[in-house]
N, C-alpha and C. Protein backbone atom coordinates (compact mmCIF):
# COMPACT_ATOMS: atom_id res chain seq x y z
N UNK A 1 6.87 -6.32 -27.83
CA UNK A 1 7.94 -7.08 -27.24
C UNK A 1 8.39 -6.36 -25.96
N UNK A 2 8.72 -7.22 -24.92
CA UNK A 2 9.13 -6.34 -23.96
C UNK A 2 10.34 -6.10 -23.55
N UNK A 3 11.18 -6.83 -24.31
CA UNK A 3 12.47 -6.64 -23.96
C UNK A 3 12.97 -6.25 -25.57
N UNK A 4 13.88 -5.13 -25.98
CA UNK A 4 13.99 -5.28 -27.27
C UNK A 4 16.09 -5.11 -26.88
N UNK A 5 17.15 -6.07 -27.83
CA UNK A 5 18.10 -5.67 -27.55
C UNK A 5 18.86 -5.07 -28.13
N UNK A 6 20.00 -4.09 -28.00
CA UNK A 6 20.11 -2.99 -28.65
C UNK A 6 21.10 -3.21 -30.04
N UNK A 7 21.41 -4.59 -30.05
CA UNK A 7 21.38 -5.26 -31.18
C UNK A 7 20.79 -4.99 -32.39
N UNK A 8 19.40 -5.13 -31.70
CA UNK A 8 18.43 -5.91 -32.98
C UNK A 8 18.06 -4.73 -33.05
N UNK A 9 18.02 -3.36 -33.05
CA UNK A 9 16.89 -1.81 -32.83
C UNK A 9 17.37 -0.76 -31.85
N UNK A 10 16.52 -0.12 -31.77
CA UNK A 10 16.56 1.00 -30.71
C UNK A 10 15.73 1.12 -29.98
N UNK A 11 14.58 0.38 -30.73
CA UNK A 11 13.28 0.28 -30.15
C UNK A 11 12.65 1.32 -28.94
N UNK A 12 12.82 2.56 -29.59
CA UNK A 12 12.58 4.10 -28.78
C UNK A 12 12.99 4.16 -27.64
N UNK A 13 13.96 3.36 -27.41
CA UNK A 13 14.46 3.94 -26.14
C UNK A 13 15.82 5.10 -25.82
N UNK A 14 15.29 5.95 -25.53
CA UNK A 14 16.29 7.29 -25.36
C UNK A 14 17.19 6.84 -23.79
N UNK A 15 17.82 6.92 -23.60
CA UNK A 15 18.91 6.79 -22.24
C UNK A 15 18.76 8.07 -21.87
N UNK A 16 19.11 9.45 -22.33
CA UNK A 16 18.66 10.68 -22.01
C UNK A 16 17.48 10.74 -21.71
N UNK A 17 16.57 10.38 -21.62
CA UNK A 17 15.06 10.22 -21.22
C UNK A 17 15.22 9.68 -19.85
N UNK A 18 15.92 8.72 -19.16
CA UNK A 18 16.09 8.38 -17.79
C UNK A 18 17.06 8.23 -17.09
N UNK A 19 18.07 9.35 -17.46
CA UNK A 19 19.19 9.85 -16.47
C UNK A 19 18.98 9.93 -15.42
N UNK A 20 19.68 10.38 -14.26
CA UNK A 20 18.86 10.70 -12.76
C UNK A 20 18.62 11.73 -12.93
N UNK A 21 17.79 12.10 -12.16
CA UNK A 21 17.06 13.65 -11.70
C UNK A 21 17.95 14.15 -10.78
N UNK A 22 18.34 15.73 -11.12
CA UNK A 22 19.10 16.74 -10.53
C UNK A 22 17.97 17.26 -9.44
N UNK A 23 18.81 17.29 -8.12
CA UNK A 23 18.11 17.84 -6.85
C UNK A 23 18.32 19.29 -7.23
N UNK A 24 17.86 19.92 -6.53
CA UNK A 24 17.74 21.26 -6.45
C UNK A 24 17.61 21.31 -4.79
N UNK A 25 19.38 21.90 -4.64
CA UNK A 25 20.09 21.99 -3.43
C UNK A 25 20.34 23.25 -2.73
N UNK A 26 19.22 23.72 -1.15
CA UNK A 26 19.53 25.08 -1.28
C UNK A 26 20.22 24.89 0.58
N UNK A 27 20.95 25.77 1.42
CA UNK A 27 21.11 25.51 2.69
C UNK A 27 20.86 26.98 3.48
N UNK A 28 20.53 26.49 4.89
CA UNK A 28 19.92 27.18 5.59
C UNK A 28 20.65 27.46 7.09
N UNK A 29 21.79 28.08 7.69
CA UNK A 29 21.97 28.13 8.56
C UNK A 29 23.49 26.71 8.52
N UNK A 30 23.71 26.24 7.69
CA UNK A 30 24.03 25.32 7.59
C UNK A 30 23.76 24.01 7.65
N UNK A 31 22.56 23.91 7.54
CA UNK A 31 21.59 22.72 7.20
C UNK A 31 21.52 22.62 5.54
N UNK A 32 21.99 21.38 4.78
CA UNK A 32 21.76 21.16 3.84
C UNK A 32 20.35 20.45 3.42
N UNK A 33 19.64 21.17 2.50
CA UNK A 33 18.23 20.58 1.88
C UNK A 33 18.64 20.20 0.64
N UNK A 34 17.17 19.05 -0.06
CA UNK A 34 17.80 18.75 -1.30
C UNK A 34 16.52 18.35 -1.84
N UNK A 35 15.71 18.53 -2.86
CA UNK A 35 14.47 18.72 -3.22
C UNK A 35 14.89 18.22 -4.61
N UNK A 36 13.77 16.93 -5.25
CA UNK A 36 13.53 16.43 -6.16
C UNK A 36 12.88 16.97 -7.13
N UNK A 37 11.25 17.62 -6.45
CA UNK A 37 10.44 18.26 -7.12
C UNK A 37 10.53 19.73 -7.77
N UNK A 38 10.53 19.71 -9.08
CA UNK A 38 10.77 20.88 -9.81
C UNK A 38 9.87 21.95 -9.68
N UNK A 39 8.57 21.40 -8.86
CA UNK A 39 7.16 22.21 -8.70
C UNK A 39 7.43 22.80 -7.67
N UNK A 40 8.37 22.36 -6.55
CA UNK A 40 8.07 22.85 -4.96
C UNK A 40 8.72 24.55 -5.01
N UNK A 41 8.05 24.50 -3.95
CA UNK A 41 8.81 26.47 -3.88
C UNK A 41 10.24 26.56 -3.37
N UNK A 42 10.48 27.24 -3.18
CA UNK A 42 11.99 27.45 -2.49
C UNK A 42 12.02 27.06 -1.29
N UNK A 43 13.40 26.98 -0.62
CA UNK A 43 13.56 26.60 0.70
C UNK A 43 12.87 27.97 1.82
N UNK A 44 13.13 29.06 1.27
CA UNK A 44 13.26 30.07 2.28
C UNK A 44 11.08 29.96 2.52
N UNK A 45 10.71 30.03 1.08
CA UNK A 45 9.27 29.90 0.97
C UNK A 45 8.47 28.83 1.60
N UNK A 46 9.23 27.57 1.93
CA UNK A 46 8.85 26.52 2.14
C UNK A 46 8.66 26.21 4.17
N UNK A 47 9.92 26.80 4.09
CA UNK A 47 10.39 26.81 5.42
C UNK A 47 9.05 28.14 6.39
N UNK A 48 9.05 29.21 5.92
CA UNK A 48 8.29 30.06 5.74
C UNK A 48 8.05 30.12 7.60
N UNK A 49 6.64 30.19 8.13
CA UNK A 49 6.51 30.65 9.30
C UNK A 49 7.89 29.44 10.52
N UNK A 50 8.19 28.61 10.23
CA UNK A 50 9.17 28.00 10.72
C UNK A 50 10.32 28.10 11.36
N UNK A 51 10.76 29.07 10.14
CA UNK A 51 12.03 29.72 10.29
C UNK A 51 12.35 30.62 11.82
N UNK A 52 11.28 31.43 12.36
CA UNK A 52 12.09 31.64 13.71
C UNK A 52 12.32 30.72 14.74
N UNK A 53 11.79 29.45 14.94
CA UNK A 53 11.66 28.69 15.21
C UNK A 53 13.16 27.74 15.11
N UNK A 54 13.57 27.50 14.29
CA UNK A 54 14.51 27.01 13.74
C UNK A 54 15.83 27.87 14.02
N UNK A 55 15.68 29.17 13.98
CA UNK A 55 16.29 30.31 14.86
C UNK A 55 16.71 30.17 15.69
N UNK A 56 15.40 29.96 17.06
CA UNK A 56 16.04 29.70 18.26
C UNK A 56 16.98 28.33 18.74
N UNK A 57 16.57 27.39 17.69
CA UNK A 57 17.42 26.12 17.80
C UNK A 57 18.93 26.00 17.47
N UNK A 58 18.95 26.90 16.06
CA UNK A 58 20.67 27.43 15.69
C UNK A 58 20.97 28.44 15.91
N UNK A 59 20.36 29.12 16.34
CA UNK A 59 21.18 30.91 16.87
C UNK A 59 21.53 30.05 18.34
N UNK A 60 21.53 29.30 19.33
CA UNK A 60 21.55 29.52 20.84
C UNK A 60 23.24 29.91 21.45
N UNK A 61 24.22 29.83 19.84
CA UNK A 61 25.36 30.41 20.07
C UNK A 61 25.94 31.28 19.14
N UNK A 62 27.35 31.96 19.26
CA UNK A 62 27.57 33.02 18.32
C UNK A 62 28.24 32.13 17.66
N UNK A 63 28.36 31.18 17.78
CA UNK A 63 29.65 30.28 16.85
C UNK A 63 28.84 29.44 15.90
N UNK A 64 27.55 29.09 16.15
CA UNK A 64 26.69 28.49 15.51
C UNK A 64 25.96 26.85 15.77
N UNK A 65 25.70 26.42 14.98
CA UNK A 65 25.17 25.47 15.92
C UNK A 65 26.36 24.39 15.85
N UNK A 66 26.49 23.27 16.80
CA UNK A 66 27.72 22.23 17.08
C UNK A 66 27.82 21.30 17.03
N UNK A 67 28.53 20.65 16.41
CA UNK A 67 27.85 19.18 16.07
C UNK A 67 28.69 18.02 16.89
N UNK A 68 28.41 17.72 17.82
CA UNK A 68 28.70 16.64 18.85
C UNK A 68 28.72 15.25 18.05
N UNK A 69 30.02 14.66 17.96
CA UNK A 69 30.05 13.63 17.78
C UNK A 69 29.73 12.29 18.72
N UNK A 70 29.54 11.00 18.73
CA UNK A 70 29.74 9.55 19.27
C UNK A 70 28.39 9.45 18.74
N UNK A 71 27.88 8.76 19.67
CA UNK A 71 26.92 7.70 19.61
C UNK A 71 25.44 7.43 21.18
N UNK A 72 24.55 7.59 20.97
CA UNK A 72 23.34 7.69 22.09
C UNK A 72 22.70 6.74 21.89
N UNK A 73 22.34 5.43 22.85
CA UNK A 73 21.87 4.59 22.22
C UNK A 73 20.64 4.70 23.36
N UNK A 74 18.89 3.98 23.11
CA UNK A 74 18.32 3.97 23.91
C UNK A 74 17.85 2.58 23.88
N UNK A 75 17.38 1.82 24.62
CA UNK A 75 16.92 0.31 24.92
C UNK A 75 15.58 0.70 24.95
N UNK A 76 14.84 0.45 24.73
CA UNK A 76 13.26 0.34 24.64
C UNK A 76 12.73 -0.91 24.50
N UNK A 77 12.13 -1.36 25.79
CA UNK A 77 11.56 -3.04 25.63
C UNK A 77 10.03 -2.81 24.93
N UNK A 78 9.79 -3.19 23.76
CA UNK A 78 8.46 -2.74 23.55
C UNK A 78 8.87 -3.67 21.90
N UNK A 79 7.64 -3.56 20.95
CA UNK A 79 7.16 -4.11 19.48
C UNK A 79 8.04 -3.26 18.77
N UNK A 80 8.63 -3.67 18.03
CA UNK A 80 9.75 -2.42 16.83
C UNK A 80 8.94 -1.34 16.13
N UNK A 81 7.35 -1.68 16.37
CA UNK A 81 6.67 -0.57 15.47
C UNK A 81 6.46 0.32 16.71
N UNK A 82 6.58 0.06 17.70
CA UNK A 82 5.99 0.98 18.65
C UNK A 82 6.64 2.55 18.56
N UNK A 83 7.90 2.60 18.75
CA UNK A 83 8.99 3.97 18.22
C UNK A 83 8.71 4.41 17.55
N UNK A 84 8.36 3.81 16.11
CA UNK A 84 8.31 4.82 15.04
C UNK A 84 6.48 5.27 14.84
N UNK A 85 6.06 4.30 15.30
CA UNK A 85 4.57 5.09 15.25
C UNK A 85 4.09 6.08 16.62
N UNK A 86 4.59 5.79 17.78
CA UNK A 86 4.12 6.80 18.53
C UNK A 86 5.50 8.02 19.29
């Protein structure tokens, strides 16, 4: 049967069996990451040769990096796939 209701059985269905999945939340400089997979390595491991890189993008002040608020909009006359594929 494919529908069974919880009426009529239980018909093996556990609710604890499909709770949501807990991220595994680590941050970097103040960049928040958030990882599903229980297999993946750590952030610091993951990030790995990257990280100076990522350095020079948030070190470029002593205060840290800044987060500029509004809005940048660009007009692009072109196919809607064109942006995201090239």
């Amino acid at each position: 049967e494919a529908f069974c209701d919880k009426k009529e059985g239980d018909c093996g269905f556990d609710k604890a069996d499909w709770g949501p999945l807990q991220a595994r939340v680590e941050t970097y400089k103040g960049l928040i990451f958030a990882n599903w997979d229980a297999q993946a390595p750590d952030l610091k491991t993951y990030l790995s040769d990257a990280t100076p890189y990522m350095d020079v993008m948030l070190d470029r002040t002593e205060a840290g990096t800044e987060v500029i608020t509004g809005m940048q909009k660009t007009v692009i006359p072109c196919n809607w796939k064109s942006p995201a594929e090239h």
